[in-house]
Protein backbone atom coordinates (compact mmCIF):
# COMPACT_ATOMS: atom_id res chain seq x y z
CA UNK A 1 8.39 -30.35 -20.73
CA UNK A 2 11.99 -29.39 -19.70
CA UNK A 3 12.86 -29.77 -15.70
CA UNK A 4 12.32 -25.89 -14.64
CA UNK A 5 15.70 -24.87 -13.06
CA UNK A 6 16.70 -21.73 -11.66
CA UNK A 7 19.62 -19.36 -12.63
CA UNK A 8 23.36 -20.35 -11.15
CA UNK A 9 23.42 -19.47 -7.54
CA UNK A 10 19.59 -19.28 -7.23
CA UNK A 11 18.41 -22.16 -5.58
CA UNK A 12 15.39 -23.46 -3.42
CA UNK A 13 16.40 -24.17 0.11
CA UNK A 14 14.70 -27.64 -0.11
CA UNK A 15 16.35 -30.36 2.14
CA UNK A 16 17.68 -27.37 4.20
CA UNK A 17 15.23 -25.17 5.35
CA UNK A 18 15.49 -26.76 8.96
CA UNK A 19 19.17 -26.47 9.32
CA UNK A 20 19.16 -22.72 8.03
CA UNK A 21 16.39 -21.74 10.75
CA UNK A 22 18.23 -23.26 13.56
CA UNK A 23 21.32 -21.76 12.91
CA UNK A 24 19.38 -18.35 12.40
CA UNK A 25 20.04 -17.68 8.97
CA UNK A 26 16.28 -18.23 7.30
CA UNK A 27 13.85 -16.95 9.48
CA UNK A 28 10.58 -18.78 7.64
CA UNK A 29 9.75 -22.28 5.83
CA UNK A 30 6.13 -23.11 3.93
CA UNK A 31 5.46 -26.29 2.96
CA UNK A 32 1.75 -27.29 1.01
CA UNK A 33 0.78 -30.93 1.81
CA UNK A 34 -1.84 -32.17 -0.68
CA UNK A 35 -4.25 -35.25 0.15
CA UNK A 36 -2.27 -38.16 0.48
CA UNK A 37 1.13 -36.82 0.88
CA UNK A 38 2.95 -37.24 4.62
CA UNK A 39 5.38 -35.40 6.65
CA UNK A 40 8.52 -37.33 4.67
CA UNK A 41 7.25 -36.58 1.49
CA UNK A 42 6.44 -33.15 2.07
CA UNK A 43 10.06 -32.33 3.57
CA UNK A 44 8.65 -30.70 7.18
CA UNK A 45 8.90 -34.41 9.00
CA UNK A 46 12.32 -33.29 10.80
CA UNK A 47 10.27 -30.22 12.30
CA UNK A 48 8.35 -32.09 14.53
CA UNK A 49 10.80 -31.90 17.71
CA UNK A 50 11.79 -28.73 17.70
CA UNK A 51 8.08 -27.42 17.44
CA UNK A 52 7.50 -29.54 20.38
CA UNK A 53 10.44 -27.91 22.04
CA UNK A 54 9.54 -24.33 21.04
CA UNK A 55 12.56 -23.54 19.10
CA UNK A 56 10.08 -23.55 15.79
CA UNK A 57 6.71 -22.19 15.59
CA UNK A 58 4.31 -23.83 13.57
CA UNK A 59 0.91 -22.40 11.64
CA UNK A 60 -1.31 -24.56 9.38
CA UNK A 61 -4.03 -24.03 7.15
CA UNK A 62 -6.39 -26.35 5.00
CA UNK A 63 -8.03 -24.93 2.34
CA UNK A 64 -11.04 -27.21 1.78
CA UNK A 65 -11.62 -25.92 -2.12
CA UNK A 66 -8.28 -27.16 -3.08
CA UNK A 67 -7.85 -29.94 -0.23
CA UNK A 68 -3.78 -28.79 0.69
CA UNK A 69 -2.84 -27.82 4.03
CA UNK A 70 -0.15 -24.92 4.21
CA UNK A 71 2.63 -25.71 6.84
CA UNK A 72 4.04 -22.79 7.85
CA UNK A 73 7.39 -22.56 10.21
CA UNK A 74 9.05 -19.66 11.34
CA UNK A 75 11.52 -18.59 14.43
CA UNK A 76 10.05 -17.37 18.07
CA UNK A 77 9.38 -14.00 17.38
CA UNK A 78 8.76 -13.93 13.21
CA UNK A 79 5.41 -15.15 13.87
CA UNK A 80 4.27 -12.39 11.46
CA UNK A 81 5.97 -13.56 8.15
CA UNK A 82 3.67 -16.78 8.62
CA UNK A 83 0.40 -14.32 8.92
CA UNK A 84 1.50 -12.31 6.23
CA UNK A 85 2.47 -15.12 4.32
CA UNK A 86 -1.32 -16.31 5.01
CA UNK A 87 -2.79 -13.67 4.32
CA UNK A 88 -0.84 -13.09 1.11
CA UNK A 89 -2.21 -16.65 -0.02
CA UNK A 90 -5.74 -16.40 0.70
CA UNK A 91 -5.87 -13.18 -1.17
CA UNK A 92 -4.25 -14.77 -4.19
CA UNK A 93 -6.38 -17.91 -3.71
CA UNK A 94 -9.45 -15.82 -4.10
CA UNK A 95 -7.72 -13.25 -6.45
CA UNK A 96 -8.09 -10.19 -4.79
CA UNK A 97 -3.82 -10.20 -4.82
CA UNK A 98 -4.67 -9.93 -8.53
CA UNK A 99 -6.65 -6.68 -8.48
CA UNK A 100 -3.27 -4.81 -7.41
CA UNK A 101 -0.28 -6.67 -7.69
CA UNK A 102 1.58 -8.76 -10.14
CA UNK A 103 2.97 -12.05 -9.68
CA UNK A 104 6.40 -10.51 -9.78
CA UNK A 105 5.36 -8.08 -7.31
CA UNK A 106 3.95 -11.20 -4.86
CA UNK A 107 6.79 -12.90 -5.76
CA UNK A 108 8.86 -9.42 -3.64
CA UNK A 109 7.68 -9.88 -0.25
CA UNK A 110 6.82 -14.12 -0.53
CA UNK A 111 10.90 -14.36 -1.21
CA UNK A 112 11.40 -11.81 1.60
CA UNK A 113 9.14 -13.88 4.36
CA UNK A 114 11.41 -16.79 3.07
CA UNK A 115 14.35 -15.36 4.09
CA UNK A 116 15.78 -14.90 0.47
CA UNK A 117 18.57 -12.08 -0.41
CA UNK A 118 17.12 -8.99 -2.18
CA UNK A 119 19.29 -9.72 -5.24
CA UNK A 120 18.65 -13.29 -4.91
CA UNK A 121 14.79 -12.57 -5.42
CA UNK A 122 15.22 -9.90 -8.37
CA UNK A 123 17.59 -12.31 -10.36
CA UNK A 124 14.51 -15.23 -9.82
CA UNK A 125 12.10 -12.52 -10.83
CA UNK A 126 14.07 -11.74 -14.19
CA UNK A 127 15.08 -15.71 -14.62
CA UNK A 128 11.11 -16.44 -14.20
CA UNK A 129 10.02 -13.56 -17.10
CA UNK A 130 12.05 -14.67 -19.33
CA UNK A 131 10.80 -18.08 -19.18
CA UNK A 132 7.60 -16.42 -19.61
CA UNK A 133 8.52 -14.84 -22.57
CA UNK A 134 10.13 -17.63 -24.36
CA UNK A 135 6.90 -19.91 -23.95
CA UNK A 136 4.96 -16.47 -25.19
CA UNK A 137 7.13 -16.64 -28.35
């Protein structure tokens, strides 16, 4: 299977989620640990001091049917884009989300928690269905 890459421009913010929240410009991280995995492999190891410190907050969850803890980080004050975030993922997990929205449509306000652009998020959305559609083909 080809290495799934994103359009020119579009890009994760792996390796640099930390540095973006301290200088203010990403206001949320998620990370998903699965059994066996540690802080270096998951990327959030570098957290660690500044949640101490309070300049990061930090929310976990474990979901014990799937056995991956969610490691959510945002700024003081964006506490609320890591319970909406939560409570955007337990409703997909038991697939309630389903009954109403799309993927594309979760895919809206999970890039928006994140701290993506607006434009940044639609061009994923349109790079993402038509790498749908190609496999459907």
């Amino acid at each position: 299977m080809p290495k799934r890459t994103s359009p020119r421009g579009i890009g994760p913010h792996n390796g640099r989620e930390l540095e973006m929240m301290l200088r203010g410009e990403k206001p949320m991280a998620l990370f998903a640990a699965e059994p066996g995995m540690d802080a270096e492999d998951i990327g959030d190891a570098r957290f660690t001091p500044y949640v101490a410190e309070g300049y990061i907050l930090k929310f976990c969850h474990f979901d014990p049917a799937t056995s991956i803890e969610e490691r959510r980080y945002c700024l003081p004050t964006e506490e609320w884009r890591c319970k909406l975030s939560l409570l955007i993922s337990r409703m997909c997990r038991s697939g309630e989300a389903f009954d109403v929205f799309t993927s594309n449509d979760l895919a809206r306000p999970e890039g928006t928690l994140l701290g993506y652009p607006k434009g940044d998020i639609e061009v994923f959305i349109a790079h993402a269905a038509s790498r749908t559609s190609a496999r459907t083909d």
